[in-house]
C-alpha atoms as a PDB file:
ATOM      1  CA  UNK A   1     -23.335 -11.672   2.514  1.00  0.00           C
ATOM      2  CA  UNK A   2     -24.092  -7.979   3.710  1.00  0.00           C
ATOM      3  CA  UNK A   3     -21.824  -8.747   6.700  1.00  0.00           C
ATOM      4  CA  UNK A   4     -19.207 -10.175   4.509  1.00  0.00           C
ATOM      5  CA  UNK A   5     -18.781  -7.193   2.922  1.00  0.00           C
ATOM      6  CA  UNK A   6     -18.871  -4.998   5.990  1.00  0.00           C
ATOM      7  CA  UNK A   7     -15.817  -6.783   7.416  1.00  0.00           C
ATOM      8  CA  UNK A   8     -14.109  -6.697   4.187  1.00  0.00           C
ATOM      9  CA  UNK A   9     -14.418  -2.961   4.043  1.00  0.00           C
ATOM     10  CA  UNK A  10     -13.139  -2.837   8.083  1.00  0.00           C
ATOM     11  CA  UNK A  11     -10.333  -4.578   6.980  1.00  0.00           C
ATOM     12  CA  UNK A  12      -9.269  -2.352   4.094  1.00  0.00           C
ATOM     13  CA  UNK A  13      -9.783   0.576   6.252  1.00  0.00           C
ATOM     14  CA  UNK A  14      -7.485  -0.860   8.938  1.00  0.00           C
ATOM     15  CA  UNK A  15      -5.029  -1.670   6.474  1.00  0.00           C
ATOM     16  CA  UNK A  16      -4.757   1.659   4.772  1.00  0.00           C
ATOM     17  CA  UNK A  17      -4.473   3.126   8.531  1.00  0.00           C
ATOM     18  CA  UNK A  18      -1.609   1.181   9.288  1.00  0.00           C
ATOM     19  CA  UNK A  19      -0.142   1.890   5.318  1.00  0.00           C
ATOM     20  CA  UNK A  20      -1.005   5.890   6.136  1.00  0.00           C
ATOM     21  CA  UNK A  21       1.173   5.825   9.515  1.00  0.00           C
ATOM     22  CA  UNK A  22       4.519   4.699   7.386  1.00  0.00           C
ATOM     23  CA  UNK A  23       4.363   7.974   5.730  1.00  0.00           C
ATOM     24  CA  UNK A  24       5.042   9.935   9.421  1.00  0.00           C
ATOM     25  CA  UNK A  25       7.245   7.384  10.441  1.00  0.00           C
ATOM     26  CA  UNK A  26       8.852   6.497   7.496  1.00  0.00           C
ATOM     27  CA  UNK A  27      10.076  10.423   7.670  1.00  0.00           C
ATOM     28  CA  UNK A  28      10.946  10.236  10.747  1.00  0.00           C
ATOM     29  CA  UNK A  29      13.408   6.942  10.029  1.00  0.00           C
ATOM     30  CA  UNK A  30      14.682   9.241   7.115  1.00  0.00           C
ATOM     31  CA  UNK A  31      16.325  11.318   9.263  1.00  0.00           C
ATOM     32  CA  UNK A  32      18.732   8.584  10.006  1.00  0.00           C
ATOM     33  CA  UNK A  33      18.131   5.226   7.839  1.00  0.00           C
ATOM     34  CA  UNK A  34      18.625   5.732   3.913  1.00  0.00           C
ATOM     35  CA  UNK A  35      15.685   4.814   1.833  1.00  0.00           C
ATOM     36  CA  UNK A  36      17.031   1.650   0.465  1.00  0.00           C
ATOM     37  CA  UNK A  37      17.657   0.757   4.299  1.00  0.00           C
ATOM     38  CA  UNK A  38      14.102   1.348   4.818  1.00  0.00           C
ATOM     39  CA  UNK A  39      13.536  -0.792   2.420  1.00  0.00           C
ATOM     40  CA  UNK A  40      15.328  -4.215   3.178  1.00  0.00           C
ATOM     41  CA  UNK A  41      15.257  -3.934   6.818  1.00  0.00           C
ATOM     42  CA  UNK A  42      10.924  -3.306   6.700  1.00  0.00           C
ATOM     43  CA  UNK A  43      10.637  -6.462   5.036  1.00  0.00           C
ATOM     44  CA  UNK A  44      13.472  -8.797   6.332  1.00  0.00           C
ATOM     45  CA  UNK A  45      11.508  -7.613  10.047  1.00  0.00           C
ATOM     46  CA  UNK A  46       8.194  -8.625   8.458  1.00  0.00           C
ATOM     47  CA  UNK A  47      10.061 -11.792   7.204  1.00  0.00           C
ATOM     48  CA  UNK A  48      10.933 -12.761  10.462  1.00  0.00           C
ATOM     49  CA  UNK A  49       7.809 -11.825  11.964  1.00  0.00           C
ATOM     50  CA  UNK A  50       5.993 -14.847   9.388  1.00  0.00           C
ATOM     51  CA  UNK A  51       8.852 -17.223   9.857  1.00  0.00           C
ATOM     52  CA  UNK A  52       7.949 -17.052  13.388  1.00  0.00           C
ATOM     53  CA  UNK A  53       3.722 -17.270  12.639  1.00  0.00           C
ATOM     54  CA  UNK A  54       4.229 -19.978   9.995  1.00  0.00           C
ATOM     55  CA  UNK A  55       6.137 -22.591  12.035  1.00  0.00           C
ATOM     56  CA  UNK A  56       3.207 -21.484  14.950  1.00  0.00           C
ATOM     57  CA  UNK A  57       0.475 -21.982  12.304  1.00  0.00           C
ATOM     58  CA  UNK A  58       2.536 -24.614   9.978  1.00  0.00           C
ATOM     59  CA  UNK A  59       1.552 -22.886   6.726  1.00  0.00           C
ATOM     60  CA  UNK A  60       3.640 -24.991   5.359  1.00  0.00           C
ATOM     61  CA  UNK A  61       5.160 -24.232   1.551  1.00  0.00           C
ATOM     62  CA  UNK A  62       2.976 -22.672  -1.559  1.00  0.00           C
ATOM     63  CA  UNK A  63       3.179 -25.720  -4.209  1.00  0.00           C
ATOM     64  CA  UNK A  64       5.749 -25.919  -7.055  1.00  0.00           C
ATOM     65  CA  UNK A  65       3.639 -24.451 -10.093  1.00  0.00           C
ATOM     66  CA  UNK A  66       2.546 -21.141  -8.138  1.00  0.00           C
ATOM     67  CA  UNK A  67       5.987 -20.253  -6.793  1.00  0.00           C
ATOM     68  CA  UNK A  68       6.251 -17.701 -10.162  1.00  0.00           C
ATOM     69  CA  UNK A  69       3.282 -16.117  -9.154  1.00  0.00           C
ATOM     70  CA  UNK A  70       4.620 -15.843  -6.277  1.00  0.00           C
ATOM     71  CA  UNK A  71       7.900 -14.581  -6.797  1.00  0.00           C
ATOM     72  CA  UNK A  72       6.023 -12.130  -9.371  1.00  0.00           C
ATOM     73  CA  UNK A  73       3.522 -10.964  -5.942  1.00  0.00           C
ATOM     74  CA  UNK A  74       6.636 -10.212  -4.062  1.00  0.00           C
ATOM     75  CA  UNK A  75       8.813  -8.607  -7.272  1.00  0.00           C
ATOM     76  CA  UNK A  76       5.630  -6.274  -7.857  1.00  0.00           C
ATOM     77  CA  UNK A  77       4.382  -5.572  -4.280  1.00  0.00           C
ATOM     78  CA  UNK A  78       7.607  -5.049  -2.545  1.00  0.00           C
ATOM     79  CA  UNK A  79      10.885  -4.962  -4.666  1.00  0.00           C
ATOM     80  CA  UNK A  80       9.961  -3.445  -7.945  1.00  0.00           C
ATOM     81  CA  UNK A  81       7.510  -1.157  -6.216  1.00  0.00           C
ATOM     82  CA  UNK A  82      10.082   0.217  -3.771  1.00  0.00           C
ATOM     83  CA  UNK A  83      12.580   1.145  -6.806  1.00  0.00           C
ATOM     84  CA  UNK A  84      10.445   2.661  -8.961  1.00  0.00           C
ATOM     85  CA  UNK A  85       8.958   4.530  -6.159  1.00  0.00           C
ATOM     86  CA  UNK A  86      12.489   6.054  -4.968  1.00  0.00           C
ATOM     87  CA  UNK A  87      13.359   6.372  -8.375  1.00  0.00           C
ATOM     88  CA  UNK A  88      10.595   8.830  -8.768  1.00  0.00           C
ATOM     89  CA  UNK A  89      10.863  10.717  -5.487  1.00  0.00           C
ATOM     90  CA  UNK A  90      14.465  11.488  -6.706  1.00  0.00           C
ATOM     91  CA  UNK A  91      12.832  13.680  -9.354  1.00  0.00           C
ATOM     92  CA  UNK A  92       8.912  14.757  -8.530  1.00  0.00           C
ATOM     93  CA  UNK A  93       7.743  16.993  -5.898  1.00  0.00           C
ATOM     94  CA  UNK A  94       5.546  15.282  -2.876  1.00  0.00           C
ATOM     95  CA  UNK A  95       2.297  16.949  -4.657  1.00  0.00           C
ATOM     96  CA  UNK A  96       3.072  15.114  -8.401  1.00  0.00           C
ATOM     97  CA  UNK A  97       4.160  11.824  -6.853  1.00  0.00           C
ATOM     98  CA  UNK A  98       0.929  11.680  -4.605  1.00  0.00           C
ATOM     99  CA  UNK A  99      -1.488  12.182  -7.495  1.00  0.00           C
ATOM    100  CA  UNK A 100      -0.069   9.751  -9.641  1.00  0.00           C
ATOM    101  CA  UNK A 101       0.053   7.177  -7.504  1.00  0.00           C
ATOM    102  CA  UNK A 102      -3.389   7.624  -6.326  1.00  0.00           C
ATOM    103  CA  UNK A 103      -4.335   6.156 -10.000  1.00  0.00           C
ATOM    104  CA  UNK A 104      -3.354   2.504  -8.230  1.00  0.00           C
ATOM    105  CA  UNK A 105      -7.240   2.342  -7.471  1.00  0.00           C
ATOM    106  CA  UNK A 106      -8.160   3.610 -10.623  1.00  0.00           C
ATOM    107  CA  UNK A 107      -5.901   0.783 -13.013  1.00  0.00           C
ATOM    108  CA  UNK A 108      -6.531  -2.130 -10.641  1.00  0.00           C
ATOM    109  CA  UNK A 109     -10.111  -1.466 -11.331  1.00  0.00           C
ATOM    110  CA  UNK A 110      -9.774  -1.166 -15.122  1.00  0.00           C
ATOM    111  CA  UNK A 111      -7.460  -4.041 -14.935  1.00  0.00           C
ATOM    112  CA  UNK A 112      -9.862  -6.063 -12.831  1.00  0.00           C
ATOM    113  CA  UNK A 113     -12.563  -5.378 -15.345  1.00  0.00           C
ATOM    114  CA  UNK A 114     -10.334  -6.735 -17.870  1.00  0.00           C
ATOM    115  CA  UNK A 115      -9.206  -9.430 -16.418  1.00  0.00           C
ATOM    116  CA  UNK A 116     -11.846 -10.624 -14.102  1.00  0.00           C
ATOM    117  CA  UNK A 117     -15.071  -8.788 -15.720  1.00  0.00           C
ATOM    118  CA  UNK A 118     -15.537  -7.200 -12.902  1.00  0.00           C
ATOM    119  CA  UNK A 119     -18.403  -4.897 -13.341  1.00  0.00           C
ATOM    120  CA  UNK A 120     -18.591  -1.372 -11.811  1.00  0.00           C
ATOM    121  CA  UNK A 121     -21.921   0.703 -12.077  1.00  0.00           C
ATOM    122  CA  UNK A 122     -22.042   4.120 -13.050  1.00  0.00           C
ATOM    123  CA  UNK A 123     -22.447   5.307  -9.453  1.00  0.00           C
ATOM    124  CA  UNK A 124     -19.094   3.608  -8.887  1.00  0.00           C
ATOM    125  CA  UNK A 125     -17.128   5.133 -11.321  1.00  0.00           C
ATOM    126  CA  UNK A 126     -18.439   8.549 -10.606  1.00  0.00           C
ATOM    127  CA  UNK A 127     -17.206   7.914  -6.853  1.00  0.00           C
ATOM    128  CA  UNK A 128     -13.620   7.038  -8.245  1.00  0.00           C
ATOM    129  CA  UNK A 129     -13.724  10.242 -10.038  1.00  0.00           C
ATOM    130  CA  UNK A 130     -14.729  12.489  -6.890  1.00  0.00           C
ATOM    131  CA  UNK A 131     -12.451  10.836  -4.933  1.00  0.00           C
ATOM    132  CA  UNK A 132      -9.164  11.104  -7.023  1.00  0.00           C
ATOM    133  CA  UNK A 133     -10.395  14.925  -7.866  1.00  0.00           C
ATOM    134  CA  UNK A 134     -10.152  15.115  -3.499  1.00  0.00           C
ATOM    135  CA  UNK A 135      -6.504  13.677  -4.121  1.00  0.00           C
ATOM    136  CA  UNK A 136      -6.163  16.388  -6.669  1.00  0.00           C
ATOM    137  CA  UNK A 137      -7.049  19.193  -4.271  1.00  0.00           C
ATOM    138  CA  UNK A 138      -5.088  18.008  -1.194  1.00  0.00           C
ATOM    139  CA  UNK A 139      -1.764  17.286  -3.090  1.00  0.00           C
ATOM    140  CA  UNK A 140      -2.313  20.341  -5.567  1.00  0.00           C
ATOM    141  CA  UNK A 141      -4.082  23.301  -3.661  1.00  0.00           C
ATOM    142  CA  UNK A 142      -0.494  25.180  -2.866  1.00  0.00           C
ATOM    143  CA  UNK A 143       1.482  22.989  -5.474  1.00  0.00           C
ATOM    144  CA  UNK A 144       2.628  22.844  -9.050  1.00  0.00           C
ATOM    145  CA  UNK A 145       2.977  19.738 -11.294  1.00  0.00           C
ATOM    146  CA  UNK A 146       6.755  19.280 -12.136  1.00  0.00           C
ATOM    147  CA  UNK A 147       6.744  17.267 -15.154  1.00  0.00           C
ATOM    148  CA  UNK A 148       9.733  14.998 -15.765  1.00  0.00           C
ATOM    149  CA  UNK A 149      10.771  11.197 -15.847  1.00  0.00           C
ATOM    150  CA  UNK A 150       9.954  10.972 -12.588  1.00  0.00           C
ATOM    151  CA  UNK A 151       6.224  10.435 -13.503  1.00  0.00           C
ATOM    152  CA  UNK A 152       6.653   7.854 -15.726  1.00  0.00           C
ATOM    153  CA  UNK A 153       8.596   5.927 -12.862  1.00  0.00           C
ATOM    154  CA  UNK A 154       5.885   6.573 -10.250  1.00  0.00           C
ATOM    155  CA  UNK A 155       2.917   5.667 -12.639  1.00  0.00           C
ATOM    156  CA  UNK A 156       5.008   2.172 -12.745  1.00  0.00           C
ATOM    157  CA  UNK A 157       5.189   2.353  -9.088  1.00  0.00           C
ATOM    158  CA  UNK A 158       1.314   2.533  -9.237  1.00  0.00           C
ATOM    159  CA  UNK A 159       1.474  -0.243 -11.871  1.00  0.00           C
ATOM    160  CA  UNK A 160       3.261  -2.710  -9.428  1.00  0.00           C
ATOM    161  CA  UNK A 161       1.092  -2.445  -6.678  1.00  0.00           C
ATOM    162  CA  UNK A 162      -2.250  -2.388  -9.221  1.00  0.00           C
ATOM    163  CA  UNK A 163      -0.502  -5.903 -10.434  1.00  0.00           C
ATOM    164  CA  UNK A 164       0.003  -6.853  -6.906  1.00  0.00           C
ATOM    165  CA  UNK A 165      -3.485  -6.151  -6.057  1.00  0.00           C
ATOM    166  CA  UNK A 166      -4.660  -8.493  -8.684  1.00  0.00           C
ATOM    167  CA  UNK A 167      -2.409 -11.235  -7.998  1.00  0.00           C
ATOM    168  CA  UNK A 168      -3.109 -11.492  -4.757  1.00  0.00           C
ATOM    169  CA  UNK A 169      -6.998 -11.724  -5.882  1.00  0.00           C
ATOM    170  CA  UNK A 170      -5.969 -14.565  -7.987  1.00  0.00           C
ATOM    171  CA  UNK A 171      -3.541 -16.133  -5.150  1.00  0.00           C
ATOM    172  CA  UNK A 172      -6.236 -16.102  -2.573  1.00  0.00           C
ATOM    173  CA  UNK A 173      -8.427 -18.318  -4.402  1.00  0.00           C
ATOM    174  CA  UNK A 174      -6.144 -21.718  -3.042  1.00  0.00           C
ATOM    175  CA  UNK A 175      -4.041 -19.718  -0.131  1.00  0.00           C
ATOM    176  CA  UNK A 176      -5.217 -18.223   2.980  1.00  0.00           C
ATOM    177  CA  UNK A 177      -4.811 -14.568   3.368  1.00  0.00           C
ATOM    178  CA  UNK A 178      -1.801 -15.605   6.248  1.00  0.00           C
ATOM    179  CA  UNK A 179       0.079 -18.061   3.299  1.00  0.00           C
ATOM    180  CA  UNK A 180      -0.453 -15.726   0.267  1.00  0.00           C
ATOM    181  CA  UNK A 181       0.797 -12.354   2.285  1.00  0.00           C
ATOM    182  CA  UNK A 182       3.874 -14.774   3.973  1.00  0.00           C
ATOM    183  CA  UNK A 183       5.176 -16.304   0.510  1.00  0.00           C
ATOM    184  CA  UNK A 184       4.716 -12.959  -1.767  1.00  0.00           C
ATOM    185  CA  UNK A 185       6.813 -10.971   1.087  1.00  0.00           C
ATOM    186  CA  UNK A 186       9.624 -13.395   1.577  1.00  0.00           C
ATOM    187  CA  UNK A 187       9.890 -13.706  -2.635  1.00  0.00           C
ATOM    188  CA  UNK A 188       9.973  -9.353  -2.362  1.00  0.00           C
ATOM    189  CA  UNK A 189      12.444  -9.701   0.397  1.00  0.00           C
ATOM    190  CA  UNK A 190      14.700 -11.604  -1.783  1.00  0.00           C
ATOM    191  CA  UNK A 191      14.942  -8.908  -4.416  1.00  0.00           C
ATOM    192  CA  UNK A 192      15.713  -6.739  -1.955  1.00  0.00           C
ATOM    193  CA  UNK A 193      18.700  -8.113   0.148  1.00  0.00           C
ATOM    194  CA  UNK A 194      21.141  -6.193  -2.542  1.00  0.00           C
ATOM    195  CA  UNK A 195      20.579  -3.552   0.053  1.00  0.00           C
ATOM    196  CA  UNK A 196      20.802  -5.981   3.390  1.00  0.00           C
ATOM    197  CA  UNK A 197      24.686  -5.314   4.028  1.00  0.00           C
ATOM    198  CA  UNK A 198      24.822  -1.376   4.434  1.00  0.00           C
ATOM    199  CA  UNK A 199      21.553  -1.379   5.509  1.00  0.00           C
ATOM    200  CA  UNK A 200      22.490  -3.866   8.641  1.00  0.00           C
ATOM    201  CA  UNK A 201      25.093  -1.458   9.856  1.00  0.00           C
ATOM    202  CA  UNK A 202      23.070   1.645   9.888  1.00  0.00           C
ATOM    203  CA  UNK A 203      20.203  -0.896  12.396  1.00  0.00           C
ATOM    204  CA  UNK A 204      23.228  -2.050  14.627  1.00  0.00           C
ATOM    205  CA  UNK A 205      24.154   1.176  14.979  1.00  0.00           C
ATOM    206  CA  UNK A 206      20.828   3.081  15.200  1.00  0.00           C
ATOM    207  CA  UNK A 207      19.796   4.706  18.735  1.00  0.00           C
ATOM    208  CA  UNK A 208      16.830   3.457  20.668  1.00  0.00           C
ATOM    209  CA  UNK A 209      14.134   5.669  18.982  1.00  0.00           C
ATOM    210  CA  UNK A 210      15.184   4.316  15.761  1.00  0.00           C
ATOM    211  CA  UNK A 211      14.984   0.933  16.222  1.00  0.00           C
ATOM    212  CA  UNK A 212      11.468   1.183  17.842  1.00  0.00           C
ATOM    213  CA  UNK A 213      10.550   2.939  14.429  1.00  0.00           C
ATOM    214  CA  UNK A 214      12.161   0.148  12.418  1.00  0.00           C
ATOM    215  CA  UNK A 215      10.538  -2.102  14.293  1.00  0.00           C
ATOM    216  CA  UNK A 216       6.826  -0.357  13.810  1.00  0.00           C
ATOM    217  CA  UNK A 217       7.738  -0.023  10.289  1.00  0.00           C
ATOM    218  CA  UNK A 218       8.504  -3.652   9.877  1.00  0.00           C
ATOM    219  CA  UNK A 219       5.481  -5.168  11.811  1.00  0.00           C
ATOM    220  CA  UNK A 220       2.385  -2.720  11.144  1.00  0.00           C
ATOM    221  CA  UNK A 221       2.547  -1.374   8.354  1.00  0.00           C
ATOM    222  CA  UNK A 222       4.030  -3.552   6.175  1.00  0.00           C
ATOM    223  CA  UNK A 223       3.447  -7.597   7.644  1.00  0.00           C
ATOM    224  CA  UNK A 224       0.290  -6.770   9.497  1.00  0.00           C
ATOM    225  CA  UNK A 225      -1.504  -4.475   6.965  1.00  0.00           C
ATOM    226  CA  UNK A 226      -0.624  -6.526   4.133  1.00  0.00           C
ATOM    227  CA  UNK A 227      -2.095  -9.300   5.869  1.00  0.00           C
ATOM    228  CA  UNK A 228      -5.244  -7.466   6.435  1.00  0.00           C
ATOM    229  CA  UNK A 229      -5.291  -6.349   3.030  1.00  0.00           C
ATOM    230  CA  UNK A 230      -5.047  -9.951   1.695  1.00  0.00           C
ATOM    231  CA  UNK A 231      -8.048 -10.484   4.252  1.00  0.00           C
ATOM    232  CA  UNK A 232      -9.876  -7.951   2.897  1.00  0.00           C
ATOM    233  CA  UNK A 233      -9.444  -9.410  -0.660  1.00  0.00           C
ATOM    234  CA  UNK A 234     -10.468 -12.534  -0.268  1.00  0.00           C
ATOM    235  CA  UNK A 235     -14.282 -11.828   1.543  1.00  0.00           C
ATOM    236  CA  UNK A 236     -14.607  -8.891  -1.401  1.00  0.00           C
ATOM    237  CA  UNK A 237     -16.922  -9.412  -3.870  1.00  0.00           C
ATOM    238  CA  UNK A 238     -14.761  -6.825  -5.597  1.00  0.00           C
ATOM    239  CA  UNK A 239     -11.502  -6.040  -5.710  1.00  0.00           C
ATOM    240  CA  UNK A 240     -12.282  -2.857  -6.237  1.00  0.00           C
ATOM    241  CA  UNK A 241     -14.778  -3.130  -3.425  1.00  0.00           C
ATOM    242  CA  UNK A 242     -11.482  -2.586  -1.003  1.00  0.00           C
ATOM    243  CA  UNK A 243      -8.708  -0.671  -3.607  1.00  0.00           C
ATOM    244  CA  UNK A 244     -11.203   2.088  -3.860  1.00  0.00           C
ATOM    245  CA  UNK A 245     -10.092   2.857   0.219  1.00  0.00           C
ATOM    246  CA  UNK A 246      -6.398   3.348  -1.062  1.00  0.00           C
ATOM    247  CA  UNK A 247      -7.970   7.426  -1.930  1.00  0.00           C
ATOM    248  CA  UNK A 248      -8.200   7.687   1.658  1.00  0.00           C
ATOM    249  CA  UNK A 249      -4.478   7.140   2.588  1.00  0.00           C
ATOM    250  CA  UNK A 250      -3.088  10.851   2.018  1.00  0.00           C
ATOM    251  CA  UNK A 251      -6.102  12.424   4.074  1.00  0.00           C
ATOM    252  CA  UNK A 252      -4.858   9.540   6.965  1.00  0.00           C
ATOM    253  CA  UNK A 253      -1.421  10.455   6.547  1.00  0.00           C
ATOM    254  CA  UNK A 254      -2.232  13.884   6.451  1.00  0.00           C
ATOM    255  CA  UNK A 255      -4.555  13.539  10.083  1.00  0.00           C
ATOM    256  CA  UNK A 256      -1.313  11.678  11.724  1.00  0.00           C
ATOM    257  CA  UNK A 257       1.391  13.844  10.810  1.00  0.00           C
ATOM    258  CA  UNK A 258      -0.916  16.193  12.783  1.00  0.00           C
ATOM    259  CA  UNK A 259      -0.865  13.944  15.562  1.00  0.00           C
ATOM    260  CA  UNK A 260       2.270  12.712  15.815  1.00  0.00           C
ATOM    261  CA  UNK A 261       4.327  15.349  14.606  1.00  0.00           C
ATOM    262  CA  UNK A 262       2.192  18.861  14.564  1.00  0.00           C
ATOM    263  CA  UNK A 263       1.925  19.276  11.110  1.00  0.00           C
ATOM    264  CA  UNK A 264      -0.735  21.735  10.777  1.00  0.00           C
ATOM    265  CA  UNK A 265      -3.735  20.403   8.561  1.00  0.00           C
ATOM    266  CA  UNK A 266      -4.279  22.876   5.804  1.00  0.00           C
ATOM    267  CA  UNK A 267      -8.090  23.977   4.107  1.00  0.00           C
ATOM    268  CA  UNK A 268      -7.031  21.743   1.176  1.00  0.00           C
ATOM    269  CA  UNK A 269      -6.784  18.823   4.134  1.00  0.00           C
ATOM    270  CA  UNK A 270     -10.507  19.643   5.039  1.00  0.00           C
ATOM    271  CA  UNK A 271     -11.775  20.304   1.820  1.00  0.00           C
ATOM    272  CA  UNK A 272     -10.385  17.311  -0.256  1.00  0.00           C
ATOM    273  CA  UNK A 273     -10.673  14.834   2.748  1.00  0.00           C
ATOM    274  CA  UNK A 274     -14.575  15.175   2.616  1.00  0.00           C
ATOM    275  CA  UNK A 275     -14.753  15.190  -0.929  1.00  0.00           C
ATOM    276  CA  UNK A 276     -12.971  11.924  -0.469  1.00  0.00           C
ATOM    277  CA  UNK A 277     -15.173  10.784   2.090  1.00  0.00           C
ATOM    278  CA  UNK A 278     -17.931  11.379  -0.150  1.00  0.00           C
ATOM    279  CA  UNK A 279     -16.600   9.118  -2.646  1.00  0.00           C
ATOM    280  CA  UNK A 280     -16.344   6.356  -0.347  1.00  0.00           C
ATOM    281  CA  UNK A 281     -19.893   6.483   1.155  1.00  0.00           C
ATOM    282  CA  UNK A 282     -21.107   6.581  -2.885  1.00  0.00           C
ATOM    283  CA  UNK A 283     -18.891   3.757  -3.909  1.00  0.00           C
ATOM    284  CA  UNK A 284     -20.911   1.943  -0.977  1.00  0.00           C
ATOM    285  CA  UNK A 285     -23.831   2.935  -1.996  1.00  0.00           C
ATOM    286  CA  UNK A 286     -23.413   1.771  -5.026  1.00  0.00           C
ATOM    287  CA  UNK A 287     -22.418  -1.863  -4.485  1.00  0.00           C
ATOM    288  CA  UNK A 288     -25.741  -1.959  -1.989  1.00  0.00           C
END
């Protein structure tokens, strides 16, 4: 059981690695791809890439009556969550948009506990709070909150992938991580392919570097990671045994822009990161 739950939290951690990398290159494929092209062309890659597994594997097809769920995984988790996310980037600065949607751990365990009873101790909770004040302070140590419709469309970004989150919980209780992530991004995909047609010229016509990005994009972060994360769900005794790792994505994010692109770390990085770690090991400690 203990070992259960050890690979479970390895697996969220991976997967909110791989989601922390799309922020670097997702800005660096913004300096020729538009955002909606992002969009489509991640997920119609990741497509491909579980077309390709499932005839390997022969997944075969989810049954009739949980095709709605399905198509409600993929509107949440991909589609709907991309809109309302560029929606609200339009509007917010990078330090508003960051906090808010670091509340996606906070409402998938409130929903969870509605919906599932899932029961959080004390110690738990107070590990939440730390960690989202360590979002505070490394999104809001240099920054002011711009307050505008913009928040109200990034809360429902944070929304859609709380939704997701609990969907897939419920999904992965008659599919297998590889089936449940394959059907829920192939419904997403189809929401997005309003996008495919400008989108496909700006690929055919992107250099080499560009591509290779696309092609990261498409693959780690978005078929492998939400694989993973479906993983990760499933031997959970939680769910919020594996959402609570989601704090740790802007500290990741913050470590690989370093890495990759030489963006200095500031004191808020350091200061907030290990208030965030120290969330983390609590939350542990208080499912042990």
């Amino acid at each position: 059981m203990q070992n259960t739950k050890n690979m479970a939290q390895i697996y969220a951690f991976v997967t909110v690695l791989l989601w922390a990398s799309a922020f670097v290159f997702t800005k660096i494929a913004l300096t020729y791809y538009t955002s909606e092209a992002i969009g489509v062309l991640r997920y119609v890659i990741a497509s491909l890439l579980f077309i390709l597994i499932g005839i390997f594997q022969k997944i075969g097809l989810p049954k009739k009556k949980d095709i709605p769920k399905f198509l409600l995984a993929g509107i949440l988790g991909f589609a709907l969550y991309m809109i309302t996310f560029n929606q609200a980037s339009k509007s917010l600065t990078a330090a508003t948009g960051s906090v808010v949607i670091a509340s996606a751990p906070i409402l998938t365990a409130l929903f969870a506990r509605i919906i599932f009873k899932e029961n959080i101790r004390l110690l738990g909770w107070m590990a939440i709070i730390i960690e989202f004040i360590g979002i505070l302070i490394l999104t809001l140590w240099n920054g002011i909150l711009s307050v505008n419709a913009g928040i109200a469309w990034m809360l429902g970004a944070a929304v859609c992938i709380s939704g997701y989150n609990l969907l897939q919980r419920s999904l992965l209780k008659k599919y297998s991580p590889l089936q449940s992530t394959a059907y829920s991004v192939f419904a997403g995909t189809l929401f997005l392919l309003w996008y495919l047609p400008d989108a496909a010229v700006q690929f055919r016509n992107a250099p080499l570097q560009q591509l290779f990005v696309m092609g990261f994009l498409g693959i780690f972060p978005s078929a492998l990671a939400y694989m993973l994360w479906a993983k990760a769900l499933t031997m959970a005794q939680k769910t919020s045994d594996v959402t609570n790792y989601m704090f740790v994505t802007p500290l990741l994010a913050a470590l690989m822009g370093f890495l990759i692109m030489g963006e200095i770390p500031t004191l808020a990085t350091y200061v907030g990161g290990s208030m965030i770690f120290v969330g983390l090991l609590l939350f542990k400690k208080s499912n042990t």
